[in-house]
N, C-alpha and C. Protein backbone atom coordinates (compact mmCIF):
# COMPACT_ATOMS: atom_id res chain seq x y z
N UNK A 1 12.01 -17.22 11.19
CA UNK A 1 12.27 -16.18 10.20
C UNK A 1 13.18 -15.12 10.79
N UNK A 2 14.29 -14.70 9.94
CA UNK A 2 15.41 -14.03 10.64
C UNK A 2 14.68 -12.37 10.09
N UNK A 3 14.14 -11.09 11.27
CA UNK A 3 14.10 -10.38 11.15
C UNK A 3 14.99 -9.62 10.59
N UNK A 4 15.22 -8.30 9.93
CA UNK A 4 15.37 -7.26 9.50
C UNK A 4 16.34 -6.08 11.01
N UNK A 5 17.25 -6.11 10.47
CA UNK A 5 18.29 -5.31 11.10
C UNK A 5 17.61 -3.84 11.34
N UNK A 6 18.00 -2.93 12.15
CA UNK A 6 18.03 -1.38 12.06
C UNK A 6 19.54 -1.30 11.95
N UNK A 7 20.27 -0.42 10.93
CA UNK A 7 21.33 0.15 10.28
C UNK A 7 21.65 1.38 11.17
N UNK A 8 22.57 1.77 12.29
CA UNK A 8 22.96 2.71 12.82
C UNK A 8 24.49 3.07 12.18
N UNK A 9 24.17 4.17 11.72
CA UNK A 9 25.48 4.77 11.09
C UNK A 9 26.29 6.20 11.90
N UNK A 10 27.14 5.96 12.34
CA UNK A 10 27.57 7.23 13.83
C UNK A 10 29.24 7.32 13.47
N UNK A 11 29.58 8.31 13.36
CA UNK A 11 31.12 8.45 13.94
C UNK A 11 31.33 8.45 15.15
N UNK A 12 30.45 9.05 16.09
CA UNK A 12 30.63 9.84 17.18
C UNK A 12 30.23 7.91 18.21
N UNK A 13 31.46 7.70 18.68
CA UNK A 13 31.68 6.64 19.65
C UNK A 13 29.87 6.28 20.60
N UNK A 14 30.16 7.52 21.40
CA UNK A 14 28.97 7.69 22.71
C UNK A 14 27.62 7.56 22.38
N UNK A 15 27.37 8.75 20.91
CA UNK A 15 26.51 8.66 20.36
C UNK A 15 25.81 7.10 19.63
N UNK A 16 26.62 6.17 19.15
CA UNK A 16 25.92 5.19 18.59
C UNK A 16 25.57 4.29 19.78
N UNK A 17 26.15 4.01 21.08
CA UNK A 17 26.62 3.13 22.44
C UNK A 17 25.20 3.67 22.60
N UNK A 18 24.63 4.80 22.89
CA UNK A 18 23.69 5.52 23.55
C UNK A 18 22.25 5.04 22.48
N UNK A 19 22.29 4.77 21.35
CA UNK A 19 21.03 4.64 20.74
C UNK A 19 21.23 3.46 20.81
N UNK A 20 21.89 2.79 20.74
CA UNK A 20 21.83 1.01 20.75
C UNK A 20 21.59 0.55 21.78
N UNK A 21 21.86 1.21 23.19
CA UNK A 21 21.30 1.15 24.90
C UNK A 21 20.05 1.59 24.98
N UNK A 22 19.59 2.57 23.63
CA UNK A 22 18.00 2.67 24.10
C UNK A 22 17.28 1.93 23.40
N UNK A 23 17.76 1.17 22.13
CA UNK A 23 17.01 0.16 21.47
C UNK A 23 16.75 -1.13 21.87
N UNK A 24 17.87 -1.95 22.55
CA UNK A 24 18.07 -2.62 23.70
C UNK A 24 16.93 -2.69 24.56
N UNK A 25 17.08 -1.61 25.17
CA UNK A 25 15.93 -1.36 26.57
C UNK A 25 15.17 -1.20 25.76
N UNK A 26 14.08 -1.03 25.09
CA UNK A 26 12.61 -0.67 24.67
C UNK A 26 12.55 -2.92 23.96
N UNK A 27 13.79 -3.13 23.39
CA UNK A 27 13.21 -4.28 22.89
C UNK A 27 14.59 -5.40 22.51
N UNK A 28 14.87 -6.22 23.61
CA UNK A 28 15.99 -7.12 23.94
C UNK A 28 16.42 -7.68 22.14
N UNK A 29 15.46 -8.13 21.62
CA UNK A 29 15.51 -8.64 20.19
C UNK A 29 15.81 -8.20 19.05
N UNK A 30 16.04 -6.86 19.41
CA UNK A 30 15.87 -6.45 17.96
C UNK A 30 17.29 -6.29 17.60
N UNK A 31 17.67 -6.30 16.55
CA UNK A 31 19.03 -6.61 15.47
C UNK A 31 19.35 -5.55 15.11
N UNK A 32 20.25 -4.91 15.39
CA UNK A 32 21.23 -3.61 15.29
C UNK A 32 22.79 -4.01 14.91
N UNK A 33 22.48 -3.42 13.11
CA UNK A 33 23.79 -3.67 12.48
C UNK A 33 24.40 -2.12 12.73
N UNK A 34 25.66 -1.97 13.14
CA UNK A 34 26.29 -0.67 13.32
C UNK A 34 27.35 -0.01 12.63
N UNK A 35 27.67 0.98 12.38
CA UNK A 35 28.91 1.36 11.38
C UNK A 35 29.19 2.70 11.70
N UNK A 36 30.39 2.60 11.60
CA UNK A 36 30.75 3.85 12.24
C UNK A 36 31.34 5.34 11.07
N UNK A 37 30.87 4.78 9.77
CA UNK A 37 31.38 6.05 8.78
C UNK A 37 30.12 5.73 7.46
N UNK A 38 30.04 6.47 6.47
CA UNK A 38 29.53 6.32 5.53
C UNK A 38 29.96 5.37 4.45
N UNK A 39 31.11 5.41 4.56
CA UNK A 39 31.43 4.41 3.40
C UNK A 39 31.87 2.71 4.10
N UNK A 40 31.14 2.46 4.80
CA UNK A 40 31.33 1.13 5.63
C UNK A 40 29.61 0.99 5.53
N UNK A 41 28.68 1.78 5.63
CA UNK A 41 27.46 1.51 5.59
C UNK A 41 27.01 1.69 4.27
N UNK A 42 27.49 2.33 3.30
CA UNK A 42 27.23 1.94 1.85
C UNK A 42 28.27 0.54 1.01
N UNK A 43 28.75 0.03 1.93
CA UNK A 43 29.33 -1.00 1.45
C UNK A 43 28.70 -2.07 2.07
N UNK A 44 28.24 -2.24 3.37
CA UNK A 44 27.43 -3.10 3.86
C UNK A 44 25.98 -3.10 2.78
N UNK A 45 25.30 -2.04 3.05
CA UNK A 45 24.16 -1.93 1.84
C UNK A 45 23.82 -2.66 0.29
N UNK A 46 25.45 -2.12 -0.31
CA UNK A 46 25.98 -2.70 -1.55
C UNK A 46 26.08 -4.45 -1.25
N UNK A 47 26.44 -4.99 -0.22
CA UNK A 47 26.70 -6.01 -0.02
C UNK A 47 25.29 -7.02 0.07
N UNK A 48 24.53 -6.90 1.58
CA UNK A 48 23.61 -7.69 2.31
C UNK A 48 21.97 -7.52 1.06
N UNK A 49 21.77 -8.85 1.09
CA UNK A 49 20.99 -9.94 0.71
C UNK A 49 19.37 -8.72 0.71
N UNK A 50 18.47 -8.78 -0.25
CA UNK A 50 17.91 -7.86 -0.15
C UNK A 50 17.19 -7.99 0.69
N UNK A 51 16.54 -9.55 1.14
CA UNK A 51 15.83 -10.25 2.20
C UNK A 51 16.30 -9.56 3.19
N UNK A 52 17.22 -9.16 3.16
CA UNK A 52 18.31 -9.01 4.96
C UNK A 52 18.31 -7.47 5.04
N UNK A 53 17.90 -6.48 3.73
CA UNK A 53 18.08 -5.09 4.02
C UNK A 53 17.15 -4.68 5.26
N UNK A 54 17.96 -3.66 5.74
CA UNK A 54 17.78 -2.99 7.17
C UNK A 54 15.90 -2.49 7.00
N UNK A 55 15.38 -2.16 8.15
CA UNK A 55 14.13 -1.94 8.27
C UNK A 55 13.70 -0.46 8.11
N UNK A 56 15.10 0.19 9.05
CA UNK A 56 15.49 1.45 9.50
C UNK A 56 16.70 2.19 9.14
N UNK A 57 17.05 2.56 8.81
CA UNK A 57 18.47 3.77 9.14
C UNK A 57 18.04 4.82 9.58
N UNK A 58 19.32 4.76 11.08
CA UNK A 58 19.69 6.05 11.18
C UNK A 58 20.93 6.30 11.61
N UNK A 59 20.94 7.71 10.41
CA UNK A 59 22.19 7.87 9.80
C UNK A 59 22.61 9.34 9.96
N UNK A 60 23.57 9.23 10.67
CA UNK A 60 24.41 10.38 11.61
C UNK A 60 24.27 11.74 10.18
N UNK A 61 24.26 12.88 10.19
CA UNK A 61 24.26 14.07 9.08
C UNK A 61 26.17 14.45 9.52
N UNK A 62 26.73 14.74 10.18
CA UNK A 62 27.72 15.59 10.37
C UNK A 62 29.14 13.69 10.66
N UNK A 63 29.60 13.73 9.76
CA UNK A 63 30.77 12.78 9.99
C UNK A 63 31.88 13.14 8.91
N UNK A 64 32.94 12.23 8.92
CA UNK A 64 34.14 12.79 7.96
C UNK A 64 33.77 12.08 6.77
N UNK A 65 34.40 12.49 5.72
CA UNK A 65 34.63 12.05 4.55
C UNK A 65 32.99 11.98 3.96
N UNK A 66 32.32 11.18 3.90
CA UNK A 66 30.96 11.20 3.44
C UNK A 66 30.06 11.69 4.56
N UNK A 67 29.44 12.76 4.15
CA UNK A 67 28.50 13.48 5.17
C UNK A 67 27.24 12.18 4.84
N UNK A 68 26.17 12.63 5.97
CA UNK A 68 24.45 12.06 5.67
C UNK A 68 23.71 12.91 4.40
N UNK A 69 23.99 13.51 4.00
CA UNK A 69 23.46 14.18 2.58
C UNK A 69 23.55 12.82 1.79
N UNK A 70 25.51 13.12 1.39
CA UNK A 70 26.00 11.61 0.53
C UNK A 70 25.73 10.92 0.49
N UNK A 71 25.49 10.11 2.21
CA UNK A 71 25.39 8.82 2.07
C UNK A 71 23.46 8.37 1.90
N UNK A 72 22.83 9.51 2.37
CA UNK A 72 21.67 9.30 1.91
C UNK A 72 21.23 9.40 0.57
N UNK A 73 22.34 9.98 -0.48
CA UNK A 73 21.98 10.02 -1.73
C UNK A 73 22.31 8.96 -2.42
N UNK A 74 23.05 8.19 -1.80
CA UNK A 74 23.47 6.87 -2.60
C UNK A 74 22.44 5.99 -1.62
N UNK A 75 21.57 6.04 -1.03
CA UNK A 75 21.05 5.01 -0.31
C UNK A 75 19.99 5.07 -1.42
N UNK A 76 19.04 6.27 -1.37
CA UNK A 76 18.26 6.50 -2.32
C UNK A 76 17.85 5.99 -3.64
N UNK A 77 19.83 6.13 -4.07
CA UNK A 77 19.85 5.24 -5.41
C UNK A 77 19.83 3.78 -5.53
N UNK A 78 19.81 2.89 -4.72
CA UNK A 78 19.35 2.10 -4.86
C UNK A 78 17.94 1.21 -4.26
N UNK A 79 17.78 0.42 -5.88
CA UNK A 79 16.36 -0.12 -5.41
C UNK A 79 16.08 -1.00 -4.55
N UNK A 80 16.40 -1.66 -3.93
CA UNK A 80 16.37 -2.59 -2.70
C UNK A 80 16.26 -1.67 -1.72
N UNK A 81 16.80 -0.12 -1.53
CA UNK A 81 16.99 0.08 -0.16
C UNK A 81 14.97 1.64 -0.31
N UNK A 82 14.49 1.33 -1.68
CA UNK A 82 13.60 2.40 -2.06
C UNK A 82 12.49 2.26 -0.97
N UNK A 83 12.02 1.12 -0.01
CA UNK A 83 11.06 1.31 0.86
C UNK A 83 11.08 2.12 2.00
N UNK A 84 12.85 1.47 2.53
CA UNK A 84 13.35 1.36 3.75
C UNK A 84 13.70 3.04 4.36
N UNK A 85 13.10 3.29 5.58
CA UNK A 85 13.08 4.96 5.91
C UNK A 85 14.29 5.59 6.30
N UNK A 86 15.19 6.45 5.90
CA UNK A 86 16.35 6.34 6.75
C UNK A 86 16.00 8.15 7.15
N UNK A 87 15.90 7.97 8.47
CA UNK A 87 16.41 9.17 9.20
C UNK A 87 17.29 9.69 9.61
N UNK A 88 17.49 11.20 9.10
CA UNK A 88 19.17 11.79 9.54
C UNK A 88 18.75 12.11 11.09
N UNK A 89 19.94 12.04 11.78
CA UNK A 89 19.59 11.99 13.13
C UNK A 89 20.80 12.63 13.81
N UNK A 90 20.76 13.86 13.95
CA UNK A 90 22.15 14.99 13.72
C UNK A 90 21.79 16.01 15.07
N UNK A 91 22.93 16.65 15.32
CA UNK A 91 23.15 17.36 16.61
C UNK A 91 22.61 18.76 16.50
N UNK A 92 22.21 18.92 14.87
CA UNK A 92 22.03 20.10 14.44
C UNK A 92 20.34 20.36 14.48
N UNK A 93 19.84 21.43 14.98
CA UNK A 93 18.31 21.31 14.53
C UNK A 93 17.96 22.69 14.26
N UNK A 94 19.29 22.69 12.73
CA UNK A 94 18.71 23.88 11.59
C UNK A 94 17.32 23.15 10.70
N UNK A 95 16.54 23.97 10.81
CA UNK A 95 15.15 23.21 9.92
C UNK A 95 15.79 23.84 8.59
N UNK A 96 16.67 24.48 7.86
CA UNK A 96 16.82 24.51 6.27
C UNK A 96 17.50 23.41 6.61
N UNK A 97 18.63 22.49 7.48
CA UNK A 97 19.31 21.61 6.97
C UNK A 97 18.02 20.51 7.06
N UNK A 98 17.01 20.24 8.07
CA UNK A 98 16.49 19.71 8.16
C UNK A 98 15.36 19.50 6.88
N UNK A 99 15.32 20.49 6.34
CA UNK A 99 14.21 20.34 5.08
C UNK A 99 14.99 20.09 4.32
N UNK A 100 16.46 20.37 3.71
CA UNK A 100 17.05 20.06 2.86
C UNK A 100 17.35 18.63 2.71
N UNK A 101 17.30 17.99 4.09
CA UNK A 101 17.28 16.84 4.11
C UNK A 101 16.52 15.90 3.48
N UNK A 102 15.23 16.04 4.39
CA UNK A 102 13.50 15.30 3.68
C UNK A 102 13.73 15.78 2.46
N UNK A 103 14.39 16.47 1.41
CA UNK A 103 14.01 17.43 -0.36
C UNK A 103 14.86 15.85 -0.53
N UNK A 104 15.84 15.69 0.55
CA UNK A 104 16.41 14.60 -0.82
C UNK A 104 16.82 12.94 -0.47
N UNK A 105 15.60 13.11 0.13
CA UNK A 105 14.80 11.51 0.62
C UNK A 105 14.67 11.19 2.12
N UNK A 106 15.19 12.15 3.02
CA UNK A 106 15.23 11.34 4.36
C UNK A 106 13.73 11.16 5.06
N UNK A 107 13.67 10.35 5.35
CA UNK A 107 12.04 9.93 5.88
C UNK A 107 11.99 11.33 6.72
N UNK A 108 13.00 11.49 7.81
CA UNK A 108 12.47 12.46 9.19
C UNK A 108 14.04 13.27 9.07
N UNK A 109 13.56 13.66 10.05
CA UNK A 109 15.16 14.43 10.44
C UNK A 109 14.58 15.09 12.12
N UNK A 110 15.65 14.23 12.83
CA UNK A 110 15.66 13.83 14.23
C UNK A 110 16.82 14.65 14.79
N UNK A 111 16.63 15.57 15.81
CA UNK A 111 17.51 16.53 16.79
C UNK A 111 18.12 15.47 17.73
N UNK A 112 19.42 14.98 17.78
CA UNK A 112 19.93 14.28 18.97
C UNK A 112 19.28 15.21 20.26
N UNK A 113 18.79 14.03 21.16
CA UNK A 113 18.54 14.62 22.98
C UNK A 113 19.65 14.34 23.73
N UNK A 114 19.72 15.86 24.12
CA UNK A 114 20.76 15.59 25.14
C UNK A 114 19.94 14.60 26.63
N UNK A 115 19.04 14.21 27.08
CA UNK A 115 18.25 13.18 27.57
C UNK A 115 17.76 12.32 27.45
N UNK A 116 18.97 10.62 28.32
CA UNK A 116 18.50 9.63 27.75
C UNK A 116 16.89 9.21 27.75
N UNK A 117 16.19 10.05 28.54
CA UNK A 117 14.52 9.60 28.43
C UNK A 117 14.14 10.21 27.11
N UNK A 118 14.52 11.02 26.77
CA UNK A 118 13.96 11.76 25.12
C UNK A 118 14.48 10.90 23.79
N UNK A 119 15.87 10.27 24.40
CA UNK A 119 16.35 9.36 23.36
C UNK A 119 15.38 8.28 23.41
N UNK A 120 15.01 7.83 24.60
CA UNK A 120 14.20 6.31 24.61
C UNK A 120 12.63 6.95 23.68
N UNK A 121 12.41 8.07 23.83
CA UNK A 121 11.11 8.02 23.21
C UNK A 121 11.35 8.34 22.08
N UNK A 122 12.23 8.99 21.10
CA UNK A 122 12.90 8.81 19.91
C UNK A 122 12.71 7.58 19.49
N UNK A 123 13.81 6.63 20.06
CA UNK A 123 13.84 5.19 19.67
C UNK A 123 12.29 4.08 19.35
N UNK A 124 11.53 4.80 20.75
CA UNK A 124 10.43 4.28 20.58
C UNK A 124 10.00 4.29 19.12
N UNK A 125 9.83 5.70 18.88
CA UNK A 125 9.72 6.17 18.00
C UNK A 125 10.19 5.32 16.38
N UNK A 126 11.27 5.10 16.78
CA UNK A 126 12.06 4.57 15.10
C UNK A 126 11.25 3.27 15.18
N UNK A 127 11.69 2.55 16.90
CA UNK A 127 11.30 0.75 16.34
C UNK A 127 9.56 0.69 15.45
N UNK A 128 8.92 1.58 15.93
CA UNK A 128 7.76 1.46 14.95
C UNK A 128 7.52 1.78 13.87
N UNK A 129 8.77 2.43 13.46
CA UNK A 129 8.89 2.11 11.49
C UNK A 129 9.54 0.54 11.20
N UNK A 130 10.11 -0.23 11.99
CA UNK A 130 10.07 -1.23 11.61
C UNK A 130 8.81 -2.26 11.76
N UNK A 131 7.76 -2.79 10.99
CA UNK A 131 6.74 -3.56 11.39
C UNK A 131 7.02 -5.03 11.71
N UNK A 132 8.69 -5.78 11.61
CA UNK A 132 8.81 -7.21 11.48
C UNK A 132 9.80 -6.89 13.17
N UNK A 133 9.93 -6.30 14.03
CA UNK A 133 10.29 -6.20 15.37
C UNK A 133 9.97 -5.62 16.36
């Protein structure tokens, strides 16, 4: 049975290299589809098989053209993606952006660590919203 992807959505190069090195290390197997803008991960979304939708997103708040507001508001809107948790996971840790966030669906809202040990327990963290990895 082909598990369920985690959806990493990043502009920022280092930043996505760095969560996919800590997802990696906590668990060799697990399936990390990646994208580097909003409108490449709402087109993947629009696209993949509902069987195949992601377990997880997390989805950068601060990028060009479609911010994580946007692209979490179109994730929202659709029903295939209505289980699946997506956390904004942003450099910023204003709690109004952060509540404004959760007001308009994000499961969490996650402070990037500047420490890869804080990232690994983050990550820890996400792989156990997925239950099929």
């Amino acid at each position: 049975m082909k598990t369920s992807p985690i959806l990493i959505v990043d502009d920022d190069e280092d930043d996505r290299y760095m969560l996919q090195h800590a997802f990696k290390t906590l668990n060799q197997k697990v399936q990390l589809e990646v994208k580097s803008n909003g409108e490449d991960a709402i087109a993947y979304l629009e696209e993949v098989p509902t069987e195949h939708c992601p377990c997880l997103i997390v989805l950068d708040y601060n990028m060009p053209v479609l911010n994580g507001k946007e692209v979490l508001k179109h994730i929202c809107s659709m029903e295939k993606m209505k289980d699946t948790p997506t956390i904004i996971f942003s450099t910023s840790n204003s709690s109004d952006l952060a509540e404004e966030c959760i007001n308009s669906g994000a499961f969490a809202f996650k402070t990037k660590p500047a420490l890869l040990e804080e990232l690994l327990k983050l990550a820890e963290e996400f792989l156990k919203l997925c239950k099929n990895n």
